[in-house]
PDB file of N, CA and C in Angstrom:
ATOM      1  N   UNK A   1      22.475  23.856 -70.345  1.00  0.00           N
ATOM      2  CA  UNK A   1      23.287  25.005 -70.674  1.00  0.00           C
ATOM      3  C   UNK A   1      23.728  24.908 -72.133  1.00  0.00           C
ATOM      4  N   UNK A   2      24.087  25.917 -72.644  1.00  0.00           N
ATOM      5  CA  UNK A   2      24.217  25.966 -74.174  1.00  0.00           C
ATOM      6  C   UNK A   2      25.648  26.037 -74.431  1.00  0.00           C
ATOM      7  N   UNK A   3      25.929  25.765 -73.430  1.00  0.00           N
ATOM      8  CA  UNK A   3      28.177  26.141 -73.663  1.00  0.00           C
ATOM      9  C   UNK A   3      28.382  24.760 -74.094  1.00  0.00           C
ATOM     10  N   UNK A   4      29.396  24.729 -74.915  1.00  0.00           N
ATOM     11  CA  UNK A   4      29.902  23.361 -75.402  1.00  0.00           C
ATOM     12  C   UNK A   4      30.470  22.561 -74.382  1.00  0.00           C
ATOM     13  N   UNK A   5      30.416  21.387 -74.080  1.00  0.00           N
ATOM     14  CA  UNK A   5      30.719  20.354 -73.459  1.00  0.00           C
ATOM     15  C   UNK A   5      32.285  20.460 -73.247  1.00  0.00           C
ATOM     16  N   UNK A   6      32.631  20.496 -71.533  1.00  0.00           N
ATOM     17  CA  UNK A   6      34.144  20.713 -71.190  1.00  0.00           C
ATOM     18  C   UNK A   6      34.646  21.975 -71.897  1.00  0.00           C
ATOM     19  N   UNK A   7      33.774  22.992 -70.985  1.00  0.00           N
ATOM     20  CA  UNK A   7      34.309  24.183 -72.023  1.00  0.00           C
ATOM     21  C   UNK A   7      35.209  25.088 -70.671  1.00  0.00           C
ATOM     22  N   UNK A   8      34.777  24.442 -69.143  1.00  0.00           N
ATOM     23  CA  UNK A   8      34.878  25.555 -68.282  1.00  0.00           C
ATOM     24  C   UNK A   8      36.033  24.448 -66.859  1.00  0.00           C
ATOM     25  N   UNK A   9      36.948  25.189 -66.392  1.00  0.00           N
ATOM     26  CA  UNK A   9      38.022  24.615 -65.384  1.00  0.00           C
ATOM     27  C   UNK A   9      37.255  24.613 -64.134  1.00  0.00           C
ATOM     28  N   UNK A  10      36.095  26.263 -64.262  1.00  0.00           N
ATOM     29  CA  UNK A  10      35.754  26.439 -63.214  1.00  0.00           C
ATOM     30  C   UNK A  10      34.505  27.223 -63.064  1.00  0.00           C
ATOM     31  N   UNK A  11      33.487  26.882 -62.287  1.00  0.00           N
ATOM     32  CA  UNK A  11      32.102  27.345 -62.847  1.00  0.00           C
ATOM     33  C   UNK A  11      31.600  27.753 -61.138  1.00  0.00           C
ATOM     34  N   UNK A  12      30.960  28.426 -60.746  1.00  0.00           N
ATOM     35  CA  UNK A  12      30.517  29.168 -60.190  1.00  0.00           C
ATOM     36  C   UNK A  12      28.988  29.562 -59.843  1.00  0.00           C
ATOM     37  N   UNK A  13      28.499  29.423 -58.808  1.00  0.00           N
ATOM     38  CA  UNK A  13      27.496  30.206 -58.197  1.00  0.00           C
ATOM     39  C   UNK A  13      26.817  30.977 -56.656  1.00  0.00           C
ATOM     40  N   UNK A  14      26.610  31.586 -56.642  1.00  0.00           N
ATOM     41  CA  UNK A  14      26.232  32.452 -55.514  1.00  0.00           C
ATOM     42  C   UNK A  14      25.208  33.244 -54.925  1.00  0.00           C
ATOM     43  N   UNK A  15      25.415  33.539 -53.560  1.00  0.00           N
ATOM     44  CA  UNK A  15      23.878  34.065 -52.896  1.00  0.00           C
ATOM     45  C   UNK A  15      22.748  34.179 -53.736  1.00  0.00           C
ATOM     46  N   UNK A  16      21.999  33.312 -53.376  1.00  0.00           N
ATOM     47  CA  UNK A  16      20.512  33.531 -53.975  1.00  0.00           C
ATOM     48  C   UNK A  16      20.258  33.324 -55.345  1.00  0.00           C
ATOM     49  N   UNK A  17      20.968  32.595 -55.826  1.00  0.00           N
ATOM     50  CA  UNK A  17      20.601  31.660 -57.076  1.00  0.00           C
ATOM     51  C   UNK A  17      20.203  30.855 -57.441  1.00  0.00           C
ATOM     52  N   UNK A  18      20.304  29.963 -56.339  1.00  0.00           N
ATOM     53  CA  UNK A  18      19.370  28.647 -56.741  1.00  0.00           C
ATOM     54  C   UNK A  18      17.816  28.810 -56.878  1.00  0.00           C
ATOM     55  N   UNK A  19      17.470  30.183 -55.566  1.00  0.00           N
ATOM     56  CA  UNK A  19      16.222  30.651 -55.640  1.00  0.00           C
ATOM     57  C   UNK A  19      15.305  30.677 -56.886  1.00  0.00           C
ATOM     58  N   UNK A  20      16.421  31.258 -57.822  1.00  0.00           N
ATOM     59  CA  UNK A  20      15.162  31.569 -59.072  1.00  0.00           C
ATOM     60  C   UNK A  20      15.374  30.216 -60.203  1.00  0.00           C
ATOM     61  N   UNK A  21      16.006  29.397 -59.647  1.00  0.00           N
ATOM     62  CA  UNK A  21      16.392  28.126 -60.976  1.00  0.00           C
ATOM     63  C   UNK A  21      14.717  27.746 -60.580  1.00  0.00           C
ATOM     64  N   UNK A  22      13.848  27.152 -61.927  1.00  0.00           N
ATOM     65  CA  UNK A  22      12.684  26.505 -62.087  1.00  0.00           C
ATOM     66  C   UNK A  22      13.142  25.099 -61.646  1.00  0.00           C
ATOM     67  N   UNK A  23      14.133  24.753 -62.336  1.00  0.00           N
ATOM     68  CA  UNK A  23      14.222  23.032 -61.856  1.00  0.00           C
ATOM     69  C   UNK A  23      15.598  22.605 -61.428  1.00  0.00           C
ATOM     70  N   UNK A  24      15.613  22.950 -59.930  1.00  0.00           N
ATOM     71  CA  UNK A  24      16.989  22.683 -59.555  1.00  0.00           C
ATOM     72  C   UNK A  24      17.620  20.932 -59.640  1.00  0.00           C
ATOM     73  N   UNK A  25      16.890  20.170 -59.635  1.00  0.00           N
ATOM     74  CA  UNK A  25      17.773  19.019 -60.183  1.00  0.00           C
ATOM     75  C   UNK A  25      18.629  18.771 -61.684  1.00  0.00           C
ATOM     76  N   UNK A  26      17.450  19.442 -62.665  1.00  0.00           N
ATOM     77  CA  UNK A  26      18.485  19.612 -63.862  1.00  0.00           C
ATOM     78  C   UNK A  26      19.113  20.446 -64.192  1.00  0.00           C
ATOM     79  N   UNK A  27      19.206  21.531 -63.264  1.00  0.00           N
ATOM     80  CA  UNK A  27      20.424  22.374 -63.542  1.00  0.00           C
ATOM     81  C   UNK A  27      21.728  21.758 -62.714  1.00  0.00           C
ATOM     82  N   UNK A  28      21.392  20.916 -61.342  1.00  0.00           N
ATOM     83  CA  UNK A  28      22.864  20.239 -61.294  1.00  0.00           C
ATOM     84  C   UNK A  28      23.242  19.606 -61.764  1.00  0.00           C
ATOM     85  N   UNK A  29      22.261  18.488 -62.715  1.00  0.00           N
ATOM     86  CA  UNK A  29      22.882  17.877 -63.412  1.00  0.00           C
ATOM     87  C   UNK A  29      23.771  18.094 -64.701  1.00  0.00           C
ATOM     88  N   UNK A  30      23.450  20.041 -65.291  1.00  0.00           N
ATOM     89  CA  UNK A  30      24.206  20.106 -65.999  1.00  0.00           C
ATOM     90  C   UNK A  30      25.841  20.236 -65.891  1.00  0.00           C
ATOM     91  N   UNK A  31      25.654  20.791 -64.563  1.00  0.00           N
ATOM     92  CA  UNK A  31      27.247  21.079 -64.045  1.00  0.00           C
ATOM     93  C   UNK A  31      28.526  20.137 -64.398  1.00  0.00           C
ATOM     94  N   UNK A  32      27.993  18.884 -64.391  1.00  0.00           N
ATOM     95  CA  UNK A  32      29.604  18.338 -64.876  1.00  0.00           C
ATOM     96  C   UNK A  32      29.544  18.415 -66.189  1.00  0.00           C
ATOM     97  N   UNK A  33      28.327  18.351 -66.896  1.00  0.00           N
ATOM     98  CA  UNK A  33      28.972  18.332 -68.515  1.00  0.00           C
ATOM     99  C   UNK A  33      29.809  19.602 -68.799  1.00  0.00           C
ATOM    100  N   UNK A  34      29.924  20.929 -68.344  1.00  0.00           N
ATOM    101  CA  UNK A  34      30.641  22.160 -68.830  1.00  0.00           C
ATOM    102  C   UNK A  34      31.656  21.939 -68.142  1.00  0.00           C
ATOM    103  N   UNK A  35      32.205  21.258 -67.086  1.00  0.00           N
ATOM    104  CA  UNK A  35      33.376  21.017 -66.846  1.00  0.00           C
ATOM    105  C   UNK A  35      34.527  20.286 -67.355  1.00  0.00           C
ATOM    106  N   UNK A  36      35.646  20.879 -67.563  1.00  0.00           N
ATOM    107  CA  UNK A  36      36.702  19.879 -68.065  1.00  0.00           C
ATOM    108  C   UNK A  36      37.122  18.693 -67.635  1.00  0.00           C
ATOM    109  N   UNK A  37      37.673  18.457 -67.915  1.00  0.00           N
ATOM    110  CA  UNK A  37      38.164  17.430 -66.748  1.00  0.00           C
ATOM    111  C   UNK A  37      39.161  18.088 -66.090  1.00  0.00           C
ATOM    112  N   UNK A  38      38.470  17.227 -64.226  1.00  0.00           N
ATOM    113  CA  UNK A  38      39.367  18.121 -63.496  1.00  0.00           C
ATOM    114  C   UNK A  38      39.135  19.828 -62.761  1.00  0.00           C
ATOM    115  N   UNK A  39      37.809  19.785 -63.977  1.00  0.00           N
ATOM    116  CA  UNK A  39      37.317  20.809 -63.353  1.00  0.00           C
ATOM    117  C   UNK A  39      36.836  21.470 -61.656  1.00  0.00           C
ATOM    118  N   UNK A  40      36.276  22.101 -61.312  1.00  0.00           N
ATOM    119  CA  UNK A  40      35.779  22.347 -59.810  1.00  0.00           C
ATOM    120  C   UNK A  40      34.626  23.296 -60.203  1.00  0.00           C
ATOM    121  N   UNK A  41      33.601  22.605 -59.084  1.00  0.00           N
ATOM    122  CA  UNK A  41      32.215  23.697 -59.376  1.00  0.00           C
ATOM    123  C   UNK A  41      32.229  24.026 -58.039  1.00  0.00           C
ATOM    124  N   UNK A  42      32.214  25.401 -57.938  1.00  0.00           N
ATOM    125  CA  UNK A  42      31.863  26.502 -56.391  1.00  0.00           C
ATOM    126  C   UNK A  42      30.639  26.492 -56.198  1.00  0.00           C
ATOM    127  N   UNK A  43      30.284  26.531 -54.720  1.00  0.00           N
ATOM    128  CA  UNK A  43      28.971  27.063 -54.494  1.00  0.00           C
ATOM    129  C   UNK A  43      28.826  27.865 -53.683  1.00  0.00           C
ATOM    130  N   UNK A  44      28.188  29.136 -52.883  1.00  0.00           N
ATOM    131  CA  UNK A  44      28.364  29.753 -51.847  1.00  0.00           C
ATOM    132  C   UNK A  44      26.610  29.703 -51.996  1.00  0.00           C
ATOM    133  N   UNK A  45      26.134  29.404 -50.680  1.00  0.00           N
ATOM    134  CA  UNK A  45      24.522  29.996 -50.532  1.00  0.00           C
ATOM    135  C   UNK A  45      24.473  30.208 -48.796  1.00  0.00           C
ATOM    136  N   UNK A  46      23.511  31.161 -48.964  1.00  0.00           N
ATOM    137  CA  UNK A  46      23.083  31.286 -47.694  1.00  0.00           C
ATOM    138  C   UNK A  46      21.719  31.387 -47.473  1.00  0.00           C
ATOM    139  N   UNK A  47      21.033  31.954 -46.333  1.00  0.00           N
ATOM    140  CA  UNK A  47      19.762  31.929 -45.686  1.00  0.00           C
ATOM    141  C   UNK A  47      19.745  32.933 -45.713  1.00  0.00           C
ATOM    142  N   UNK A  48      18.857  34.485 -46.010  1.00  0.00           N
ATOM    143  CA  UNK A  48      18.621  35.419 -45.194  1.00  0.00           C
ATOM    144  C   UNK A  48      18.180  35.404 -44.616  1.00  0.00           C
ATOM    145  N   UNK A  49      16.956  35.091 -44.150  1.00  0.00           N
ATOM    146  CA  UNK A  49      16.422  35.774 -42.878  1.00  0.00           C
ATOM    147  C   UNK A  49      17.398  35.134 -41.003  1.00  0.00           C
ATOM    148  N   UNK A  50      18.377  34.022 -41.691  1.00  0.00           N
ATOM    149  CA  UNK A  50      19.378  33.599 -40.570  1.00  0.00           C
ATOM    150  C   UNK A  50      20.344  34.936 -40.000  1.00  0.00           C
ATOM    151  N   UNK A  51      20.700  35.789 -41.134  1.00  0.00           N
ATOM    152  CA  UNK A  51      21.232  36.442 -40.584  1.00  0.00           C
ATOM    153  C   UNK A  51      20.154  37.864 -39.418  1.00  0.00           C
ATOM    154  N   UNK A  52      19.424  37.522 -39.358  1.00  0.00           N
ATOM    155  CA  UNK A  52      18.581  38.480 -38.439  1.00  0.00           C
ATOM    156  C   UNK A  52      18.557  38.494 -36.882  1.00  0.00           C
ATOM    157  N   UNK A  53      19.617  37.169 -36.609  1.00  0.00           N
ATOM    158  CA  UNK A  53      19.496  36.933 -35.628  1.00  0.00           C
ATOM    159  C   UNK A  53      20.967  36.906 -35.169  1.00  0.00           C
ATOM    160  N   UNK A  54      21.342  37.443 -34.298  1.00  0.00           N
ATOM    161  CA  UNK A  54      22.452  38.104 -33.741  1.00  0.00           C
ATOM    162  C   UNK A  54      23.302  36.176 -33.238  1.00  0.00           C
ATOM    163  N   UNK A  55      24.453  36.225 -33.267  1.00  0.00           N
ATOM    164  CA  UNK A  55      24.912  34.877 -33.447  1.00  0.00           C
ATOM    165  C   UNK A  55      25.491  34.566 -31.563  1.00  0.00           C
TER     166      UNK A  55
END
């Protein structure tokens, strides 16, 4: 990522994003460098085709 180092409290991602990352190991590994210290990284993912099926 191109953000300066400990730039973010709180960083974020959601439905269907990891999908299009090319190389999901080094994009987690960027996650703590943009965090402050103390920071928190969110994640929300899901499955679609799970929801097709009545629970």
């Amino acid at each position: 990522m191109p953000e300066q180092k400990g730039s973010f409290d709180i960083t974020e991602t959601s439905n269907g994003t990891i999908t299009w990352l090319s190389n999901l190991e080094d994009w987690a590994r960027s996650i703590p460098s943009v965090l402050a210290d103390g920071g928190v990284f969110m994640i929300s993912e899901n499955h679609p085709p799970a929801f097709r099926f009545e629970q």
